[in-house]
N, C-alpha and C. Protein backbone atom coordinates (compact mmCIF):
# COMPACT_ATOMS: atom_id res chain seq x y z
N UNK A 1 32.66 -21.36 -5.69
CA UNK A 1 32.79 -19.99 -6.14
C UNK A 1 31.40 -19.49 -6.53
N UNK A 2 30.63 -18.44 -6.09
CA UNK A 2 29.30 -17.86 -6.43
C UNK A 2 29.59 -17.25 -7.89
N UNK A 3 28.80 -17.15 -8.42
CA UNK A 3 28.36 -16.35 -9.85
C UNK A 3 28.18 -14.91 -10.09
N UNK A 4 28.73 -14.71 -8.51
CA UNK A 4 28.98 -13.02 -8.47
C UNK A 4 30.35 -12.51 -8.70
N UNK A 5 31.38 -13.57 -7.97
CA UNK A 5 32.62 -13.98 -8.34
C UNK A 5 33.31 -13.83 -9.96
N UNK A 6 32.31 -15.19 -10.28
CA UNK A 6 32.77 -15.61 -11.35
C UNK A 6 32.64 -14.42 -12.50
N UNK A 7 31.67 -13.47 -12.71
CA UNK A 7 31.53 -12.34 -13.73
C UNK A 7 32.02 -11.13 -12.92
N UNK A 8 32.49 -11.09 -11.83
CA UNK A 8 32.83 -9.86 -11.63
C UNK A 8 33.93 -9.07 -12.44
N UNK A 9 34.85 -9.72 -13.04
CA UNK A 9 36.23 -9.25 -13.70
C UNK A 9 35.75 -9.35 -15.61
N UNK A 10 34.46 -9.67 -15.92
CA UNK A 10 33.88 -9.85 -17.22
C UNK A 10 32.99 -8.51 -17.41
N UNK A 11 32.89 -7.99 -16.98
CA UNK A 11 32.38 -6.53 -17.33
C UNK A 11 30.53 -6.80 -17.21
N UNK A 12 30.11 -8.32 -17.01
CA UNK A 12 28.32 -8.21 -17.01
C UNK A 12 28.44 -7.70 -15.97
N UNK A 13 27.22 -7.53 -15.58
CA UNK A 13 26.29 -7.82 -14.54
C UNK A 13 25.67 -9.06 -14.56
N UNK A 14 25.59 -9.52 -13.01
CA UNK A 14 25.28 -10.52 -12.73
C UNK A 14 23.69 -10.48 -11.77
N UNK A 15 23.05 -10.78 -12.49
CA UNK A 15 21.53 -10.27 -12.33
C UNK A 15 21.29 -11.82 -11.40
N UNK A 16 21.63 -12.80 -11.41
CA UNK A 16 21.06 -14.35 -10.80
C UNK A 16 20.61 -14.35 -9.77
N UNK A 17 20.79 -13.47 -8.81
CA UNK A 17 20.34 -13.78 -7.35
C UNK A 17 18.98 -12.74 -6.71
N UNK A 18 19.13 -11.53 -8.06
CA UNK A 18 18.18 -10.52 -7.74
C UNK A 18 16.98 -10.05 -8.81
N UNK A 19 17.36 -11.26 -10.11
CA UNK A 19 16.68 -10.33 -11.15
C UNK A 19 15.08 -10.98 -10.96
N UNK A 20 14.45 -12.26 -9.94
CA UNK A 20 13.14 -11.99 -10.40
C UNK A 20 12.57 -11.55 -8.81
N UNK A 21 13.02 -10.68 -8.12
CA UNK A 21 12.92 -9.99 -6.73
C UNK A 21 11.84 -8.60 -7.48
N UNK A 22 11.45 -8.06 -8.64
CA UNK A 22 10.25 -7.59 -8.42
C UNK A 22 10.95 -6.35 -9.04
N UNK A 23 11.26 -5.56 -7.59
CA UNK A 23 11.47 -4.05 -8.16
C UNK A 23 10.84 -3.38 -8.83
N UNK A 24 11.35 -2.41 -9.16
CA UNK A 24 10.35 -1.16 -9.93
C UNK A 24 11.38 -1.17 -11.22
N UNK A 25 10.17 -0.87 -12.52
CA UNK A 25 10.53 -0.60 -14.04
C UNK A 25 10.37 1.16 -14.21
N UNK A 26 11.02 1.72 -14.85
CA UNK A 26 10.86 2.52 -15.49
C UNK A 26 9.71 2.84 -16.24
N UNK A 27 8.99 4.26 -16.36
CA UNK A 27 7.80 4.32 -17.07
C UNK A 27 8.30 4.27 -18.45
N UNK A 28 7.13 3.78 -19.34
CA UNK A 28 7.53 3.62 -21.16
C UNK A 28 7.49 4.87 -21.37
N UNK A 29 8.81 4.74 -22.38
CA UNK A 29 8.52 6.32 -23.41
C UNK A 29 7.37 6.89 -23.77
N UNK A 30 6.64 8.09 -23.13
CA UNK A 30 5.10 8.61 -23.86
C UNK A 30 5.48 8.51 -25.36
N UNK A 31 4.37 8.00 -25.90
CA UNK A 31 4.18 7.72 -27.42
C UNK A 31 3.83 9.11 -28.06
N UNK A 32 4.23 9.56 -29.48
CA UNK A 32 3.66 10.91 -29.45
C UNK A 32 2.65 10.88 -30.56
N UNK A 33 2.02 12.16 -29.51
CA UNK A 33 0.36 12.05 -30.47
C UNK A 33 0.28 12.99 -31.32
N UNK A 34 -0.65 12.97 -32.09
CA UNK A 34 -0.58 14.07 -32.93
C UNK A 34 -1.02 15.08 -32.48
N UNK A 35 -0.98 16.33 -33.30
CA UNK A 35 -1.52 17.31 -32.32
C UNK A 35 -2.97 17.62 -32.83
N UNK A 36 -3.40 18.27 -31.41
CA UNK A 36 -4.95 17.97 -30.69
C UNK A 36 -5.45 17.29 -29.97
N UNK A 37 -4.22 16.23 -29.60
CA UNK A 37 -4.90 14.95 -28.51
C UNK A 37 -3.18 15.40 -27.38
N UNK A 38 -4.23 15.40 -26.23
CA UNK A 38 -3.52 15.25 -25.35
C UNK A 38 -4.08 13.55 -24.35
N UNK A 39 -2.95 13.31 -23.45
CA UNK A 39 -3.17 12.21 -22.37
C UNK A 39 -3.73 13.06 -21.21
N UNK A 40 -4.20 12.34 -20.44
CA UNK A 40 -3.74 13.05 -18.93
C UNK A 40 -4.26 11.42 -18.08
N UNK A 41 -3.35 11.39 -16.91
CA UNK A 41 -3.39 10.35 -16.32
C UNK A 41 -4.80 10.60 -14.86
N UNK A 42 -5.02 9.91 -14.65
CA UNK A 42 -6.24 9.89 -14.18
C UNK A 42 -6.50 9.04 -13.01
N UNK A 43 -7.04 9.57 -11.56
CA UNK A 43 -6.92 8.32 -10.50
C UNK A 43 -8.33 7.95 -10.31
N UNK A 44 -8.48 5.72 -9.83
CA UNK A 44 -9.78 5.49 -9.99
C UNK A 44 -9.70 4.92 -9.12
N UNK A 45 -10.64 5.33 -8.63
CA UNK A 45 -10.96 4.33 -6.82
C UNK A 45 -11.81 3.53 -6.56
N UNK A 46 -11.68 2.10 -5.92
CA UNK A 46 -12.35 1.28 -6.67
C UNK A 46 -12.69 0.61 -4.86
N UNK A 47 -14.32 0.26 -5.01
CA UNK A 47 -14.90 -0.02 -3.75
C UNK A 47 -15.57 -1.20 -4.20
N UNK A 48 -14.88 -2.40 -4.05
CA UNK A 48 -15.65 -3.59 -4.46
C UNK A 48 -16.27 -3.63 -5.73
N UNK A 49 -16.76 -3.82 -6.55
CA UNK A 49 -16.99 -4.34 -8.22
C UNK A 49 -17.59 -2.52 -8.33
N UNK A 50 -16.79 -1.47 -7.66
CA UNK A 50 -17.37 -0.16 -8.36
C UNK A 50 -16.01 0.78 -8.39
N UNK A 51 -16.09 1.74 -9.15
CA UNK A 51 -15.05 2.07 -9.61
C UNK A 51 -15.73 3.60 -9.49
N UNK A 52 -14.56 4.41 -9.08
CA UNK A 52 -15.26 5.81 -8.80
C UNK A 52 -14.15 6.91 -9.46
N UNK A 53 -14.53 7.88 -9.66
CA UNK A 53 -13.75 8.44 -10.41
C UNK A 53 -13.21 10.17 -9.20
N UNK A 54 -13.76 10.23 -8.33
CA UNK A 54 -14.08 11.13 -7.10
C UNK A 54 -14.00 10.56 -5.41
N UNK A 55 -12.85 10.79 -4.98
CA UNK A 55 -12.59 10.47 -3.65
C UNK A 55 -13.82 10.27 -2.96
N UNK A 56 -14.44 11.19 -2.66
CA UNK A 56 -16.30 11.53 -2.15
C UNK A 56 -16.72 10.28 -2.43
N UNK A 57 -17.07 10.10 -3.69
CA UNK A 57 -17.43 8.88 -3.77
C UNK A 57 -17.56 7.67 -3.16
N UNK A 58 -16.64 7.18 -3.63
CA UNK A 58 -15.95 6.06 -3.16
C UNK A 58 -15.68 6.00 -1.80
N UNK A 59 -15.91 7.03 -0.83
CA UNK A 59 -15.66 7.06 0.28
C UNK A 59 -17.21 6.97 1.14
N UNK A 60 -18.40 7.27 0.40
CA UNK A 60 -19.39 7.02 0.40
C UNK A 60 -19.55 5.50 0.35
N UNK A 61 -19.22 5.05 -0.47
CA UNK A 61 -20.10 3.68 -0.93
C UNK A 61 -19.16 2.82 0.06
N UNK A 62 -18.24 2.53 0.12
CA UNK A 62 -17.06 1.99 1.31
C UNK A 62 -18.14 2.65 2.77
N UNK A 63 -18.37 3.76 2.88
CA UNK A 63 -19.41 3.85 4.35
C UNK A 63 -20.70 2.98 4.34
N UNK A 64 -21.61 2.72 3.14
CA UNK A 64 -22.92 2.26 3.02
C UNK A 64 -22.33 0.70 2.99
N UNK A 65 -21.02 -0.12 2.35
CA UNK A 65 -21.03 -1.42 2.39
C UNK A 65 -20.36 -1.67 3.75
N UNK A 66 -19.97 -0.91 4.84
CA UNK A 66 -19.24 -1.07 5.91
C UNK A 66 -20.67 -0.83 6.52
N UNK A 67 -21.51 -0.51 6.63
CA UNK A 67 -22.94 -0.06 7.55
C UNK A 67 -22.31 0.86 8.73
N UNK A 68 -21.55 1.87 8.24
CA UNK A 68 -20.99 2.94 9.11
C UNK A 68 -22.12 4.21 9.22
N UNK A 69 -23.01 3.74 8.26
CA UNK A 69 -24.16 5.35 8.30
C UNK A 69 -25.11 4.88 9.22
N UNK A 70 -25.38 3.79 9.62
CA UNK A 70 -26.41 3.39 10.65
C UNK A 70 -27.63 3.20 10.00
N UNK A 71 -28.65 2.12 10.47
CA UNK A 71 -29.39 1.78 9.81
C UNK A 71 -30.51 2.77 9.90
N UNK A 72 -31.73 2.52 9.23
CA UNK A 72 -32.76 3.26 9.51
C UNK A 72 -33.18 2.95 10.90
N UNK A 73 -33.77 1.94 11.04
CA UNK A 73 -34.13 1.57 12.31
C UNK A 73 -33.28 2.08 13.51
N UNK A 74 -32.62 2.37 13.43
CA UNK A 74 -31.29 2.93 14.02
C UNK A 74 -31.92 4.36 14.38
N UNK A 75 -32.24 4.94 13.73
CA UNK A 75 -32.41 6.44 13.64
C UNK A 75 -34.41 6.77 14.12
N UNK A 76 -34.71 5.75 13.84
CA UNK A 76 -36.07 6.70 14.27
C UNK A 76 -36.71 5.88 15.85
């Protein structure tokens, strides 16, 4: 008899076969601040041990460590 069986007529849930499969959590309750401080969430893009705060960026330095701009020697 599986353990899906066995609690089905017990009102749990039977988490055993799926509960360490990952899934997605719920975000935490925002904590509340006092007033004058706001949050704001913020995206960081990160190109090998650098961290950019501007798409441009980071899309730059990912071209110079890929040698996609061509070398000097390249150019003259």
């Amino acid at each position: 008899m599986s353990s899906a069986s066995r609690t089905a007529g017990s009102g749990k849930r039977d988490t055993g076969e799926w509960e360490s499969e990952g899934g997605s959590l719920g975000p935490d309750a925002p904590a509340r601040l006092p007033d004058g401080i706001t949050a704001e969430a913020s995206m960081v893009y990160r190109v090998g041990p650098y961290s950019y705060s501007r798409l441009d960026d980071a899309m730059a330095e990912h071209a110079r460590q890929s040698g996609k701009q061509g070398s000097r020697a390249a150019r003259v």
